[in-house]
N, C-alpha and C. Protein backbone atom coordinates (compact mmCIF):
# COMPACT_ATOMS: atom_id res chain seq x y z
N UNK A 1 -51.82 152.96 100.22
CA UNK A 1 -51.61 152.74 98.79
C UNK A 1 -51.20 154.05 98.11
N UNK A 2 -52.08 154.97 98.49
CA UNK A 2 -51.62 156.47 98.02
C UNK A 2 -49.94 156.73 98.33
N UNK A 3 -49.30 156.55 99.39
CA UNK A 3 -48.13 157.10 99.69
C UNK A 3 -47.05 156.15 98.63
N UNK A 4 -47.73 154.54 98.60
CA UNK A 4 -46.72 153.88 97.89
C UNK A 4 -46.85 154.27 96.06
N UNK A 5 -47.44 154.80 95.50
CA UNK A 5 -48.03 155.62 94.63
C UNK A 5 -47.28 156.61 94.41
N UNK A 6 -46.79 157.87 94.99
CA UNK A 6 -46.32 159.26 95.39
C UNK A 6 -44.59 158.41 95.49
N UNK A 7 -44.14 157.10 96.51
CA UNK A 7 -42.94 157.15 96.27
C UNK A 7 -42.46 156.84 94.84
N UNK A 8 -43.87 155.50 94.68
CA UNK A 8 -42.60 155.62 93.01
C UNK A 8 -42.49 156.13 91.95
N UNK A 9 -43.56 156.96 92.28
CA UNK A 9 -43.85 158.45 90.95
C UNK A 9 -42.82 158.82 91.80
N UNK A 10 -41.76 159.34 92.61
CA UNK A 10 -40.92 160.48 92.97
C UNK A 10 -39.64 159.50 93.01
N UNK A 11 -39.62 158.03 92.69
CA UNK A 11 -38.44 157.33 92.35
C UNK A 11 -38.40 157.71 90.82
N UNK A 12 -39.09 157.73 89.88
CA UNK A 12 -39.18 157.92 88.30
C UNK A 12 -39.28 158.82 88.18
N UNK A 13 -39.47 160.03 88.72
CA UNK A 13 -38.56 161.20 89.04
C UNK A 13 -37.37 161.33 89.14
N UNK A 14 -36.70 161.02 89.61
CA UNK A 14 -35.51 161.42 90.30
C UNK A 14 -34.50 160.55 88.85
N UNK A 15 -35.36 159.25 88.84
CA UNK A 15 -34.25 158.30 87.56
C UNK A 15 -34.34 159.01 86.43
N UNK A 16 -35.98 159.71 86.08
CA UNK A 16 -35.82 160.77 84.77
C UNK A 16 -34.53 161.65 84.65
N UNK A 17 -34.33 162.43 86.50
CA UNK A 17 -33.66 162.84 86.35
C UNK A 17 -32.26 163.31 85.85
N UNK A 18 -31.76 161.54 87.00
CA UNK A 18 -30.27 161.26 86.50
C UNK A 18 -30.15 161.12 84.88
N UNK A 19 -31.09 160.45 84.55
CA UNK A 19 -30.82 159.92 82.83
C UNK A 19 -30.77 161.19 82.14
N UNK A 20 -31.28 162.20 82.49
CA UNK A 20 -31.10 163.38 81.60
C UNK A 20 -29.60 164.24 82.20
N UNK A 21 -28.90 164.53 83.47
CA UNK A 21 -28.15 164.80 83.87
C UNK A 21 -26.93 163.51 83.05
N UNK A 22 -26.61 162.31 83.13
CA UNK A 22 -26.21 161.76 82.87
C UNK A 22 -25.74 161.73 80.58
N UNK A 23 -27.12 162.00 80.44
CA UNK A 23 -27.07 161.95 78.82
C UNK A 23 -26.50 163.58 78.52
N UNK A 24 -26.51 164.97 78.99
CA UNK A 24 -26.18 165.93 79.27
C UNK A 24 -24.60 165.78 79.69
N UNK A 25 -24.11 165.21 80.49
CA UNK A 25 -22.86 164.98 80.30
C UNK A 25 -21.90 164.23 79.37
N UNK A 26 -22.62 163.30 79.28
CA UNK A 26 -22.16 162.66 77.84
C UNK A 26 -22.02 163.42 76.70
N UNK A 27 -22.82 164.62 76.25
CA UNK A 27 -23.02 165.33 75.00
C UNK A 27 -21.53 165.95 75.18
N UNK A 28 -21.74 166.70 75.98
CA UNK A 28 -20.07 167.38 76.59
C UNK A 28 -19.02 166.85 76.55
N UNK A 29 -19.11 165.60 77.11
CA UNK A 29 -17.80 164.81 76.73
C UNK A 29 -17.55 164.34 75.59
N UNK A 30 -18.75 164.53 74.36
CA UNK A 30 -18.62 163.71 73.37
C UNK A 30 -17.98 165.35 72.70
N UNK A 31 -18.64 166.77 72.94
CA UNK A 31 -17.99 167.73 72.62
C UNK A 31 -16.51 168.11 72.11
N UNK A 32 -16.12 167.47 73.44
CA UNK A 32 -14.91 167.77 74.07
C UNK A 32 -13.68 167.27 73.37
N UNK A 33 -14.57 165.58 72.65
CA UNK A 33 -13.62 164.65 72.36
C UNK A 33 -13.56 165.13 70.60
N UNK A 34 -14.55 165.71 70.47
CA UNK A 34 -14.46 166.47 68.84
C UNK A 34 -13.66 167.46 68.43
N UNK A 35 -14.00 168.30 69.67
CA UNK A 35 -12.81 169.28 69.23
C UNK A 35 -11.35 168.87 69.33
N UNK A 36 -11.13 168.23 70.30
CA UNK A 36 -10.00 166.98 70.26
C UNK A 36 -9.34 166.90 69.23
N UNK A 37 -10.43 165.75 68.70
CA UNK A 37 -9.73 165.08 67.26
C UNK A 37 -9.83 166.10 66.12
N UNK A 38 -10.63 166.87 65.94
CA UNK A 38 -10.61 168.31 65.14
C UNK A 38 -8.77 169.25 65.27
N UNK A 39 -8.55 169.44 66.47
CA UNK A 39 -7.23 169.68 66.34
C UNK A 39 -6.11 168.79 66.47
N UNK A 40 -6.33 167.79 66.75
CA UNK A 40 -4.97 166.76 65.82
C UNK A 40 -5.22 166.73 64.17
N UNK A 41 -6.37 167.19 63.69
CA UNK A 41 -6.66 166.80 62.68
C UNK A 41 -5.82 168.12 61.78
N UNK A 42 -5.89 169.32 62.40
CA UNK A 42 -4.91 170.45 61.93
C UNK A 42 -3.68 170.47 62.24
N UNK A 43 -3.40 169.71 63.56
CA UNK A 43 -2.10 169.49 63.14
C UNK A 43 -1.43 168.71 62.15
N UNK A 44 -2.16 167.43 61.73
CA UNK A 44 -1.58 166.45 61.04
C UNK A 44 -1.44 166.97 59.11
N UNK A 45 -2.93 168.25 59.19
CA UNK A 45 -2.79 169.12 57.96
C UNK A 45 -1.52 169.75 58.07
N UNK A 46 -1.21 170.87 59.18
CA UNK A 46 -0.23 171.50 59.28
C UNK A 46 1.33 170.64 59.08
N UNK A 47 1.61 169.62 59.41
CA UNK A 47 2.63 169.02 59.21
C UNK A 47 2.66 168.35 57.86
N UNK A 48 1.84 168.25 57.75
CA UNK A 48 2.03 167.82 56.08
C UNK A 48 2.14 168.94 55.17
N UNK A 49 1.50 170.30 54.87
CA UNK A 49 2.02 170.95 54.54
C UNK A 49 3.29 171.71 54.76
N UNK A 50 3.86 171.71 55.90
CA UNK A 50 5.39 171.89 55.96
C UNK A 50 6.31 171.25 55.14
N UNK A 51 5.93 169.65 55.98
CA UNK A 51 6.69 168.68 54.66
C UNK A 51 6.72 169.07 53.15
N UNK A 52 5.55 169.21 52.99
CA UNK A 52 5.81 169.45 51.20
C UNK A 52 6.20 170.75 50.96
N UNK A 53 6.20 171.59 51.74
CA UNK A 53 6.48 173.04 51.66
C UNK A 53 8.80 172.62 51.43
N UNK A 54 9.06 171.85 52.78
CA UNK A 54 10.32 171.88 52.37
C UNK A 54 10.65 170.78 51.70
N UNK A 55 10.10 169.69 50.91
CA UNK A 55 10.25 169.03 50.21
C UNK A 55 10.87 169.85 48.53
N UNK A 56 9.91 170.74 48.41
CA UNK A 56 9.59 171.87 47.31
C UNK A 56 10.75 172.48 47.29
N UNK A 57 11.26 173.09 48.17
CA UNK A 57 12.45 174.08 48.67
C UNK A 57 13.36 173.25 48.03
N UNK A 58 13.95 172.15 49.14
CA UNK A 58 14.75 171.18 48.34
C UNK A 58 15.14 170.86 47.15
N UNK A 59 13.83 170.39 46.22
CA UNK A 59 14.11 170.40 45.03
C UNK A 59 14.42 171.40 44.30
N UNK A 60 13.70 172.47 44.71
CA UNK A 60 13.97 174.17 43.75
C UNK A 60 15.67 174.15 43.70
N UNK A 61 15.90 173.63 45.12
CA UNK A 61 17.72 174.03 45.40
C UNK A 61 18.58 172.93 44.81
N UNK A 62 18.03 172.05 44.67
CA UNK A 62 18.87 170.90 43.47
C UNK A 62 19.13 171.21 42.17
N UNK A 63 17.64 171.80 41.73
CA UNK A 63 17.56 172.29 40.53
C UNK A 63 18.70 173.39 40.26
N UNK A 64 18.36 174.24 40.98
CA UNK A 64 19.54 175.69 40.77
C UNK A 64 20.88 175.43 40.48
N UNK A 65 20.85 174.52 41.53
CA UNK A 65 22.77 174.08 41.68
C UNK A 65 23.18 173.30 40.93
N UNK A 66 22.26 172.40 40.09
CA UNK A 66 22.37 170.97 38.85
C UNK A 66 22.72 172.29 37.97
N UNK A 67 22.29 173.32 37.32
CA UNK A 67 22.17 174.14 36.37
C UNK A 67 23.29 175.67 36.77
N UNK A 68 24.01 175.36 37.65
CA UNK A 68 24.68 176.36 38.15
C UNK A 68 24.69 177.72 38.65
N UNK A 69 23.36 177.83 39.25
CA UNK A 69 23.25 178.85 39.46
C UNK A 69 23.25 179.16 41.12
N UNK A 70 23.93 177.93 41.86
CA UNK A 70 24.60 177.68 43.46
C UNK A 70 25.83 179.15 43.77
N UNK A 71 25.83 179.25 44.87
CA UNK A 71 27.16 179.66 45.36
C UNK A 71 28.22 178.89 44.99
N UNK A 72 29.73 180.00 44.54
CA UNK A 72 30.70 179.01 43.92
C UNK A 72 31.52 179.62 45.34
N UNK A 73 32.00 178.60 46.00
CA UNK A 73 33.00 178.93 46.73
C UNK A 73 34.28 178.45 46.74
């Protein structure tokens, strides 16, 4: 009775184990997947401020040239 005792205290061992090895990897992958979406998330800032950056340009250069102040060639 003692030995069958000792195995399954050292089976609930070993499952403590995996479950903590197992939840330990998960954290990491959940890490992993943050920083992830964290940098699509600067890119999608970064491209949007371009856009409006030459959106801006654009108009400044409509403006100039509506009011004549374009290259006359």
């Amino acid at each position: 009775m003692t030995w069958f005792l000792i195995a399954v205290l050292a089976v609930v061992v070993l499952l403590a184990l995996l479950a903590v090895l197992v939840l330990v990897g998960m954290r990491i992958d959940h890490s992993e997947s943050e920083r992830a979406r964290v940098e699509l998330e600067v890119r999608r800032a970064e491209h949007r401020l371009h856009d409006i950056a030459r959106n801006s340009f654009q108009a400044m250069l409509e403006e100039a040239r509506s009011h004549g102040h374009g290259r006359r060639t």
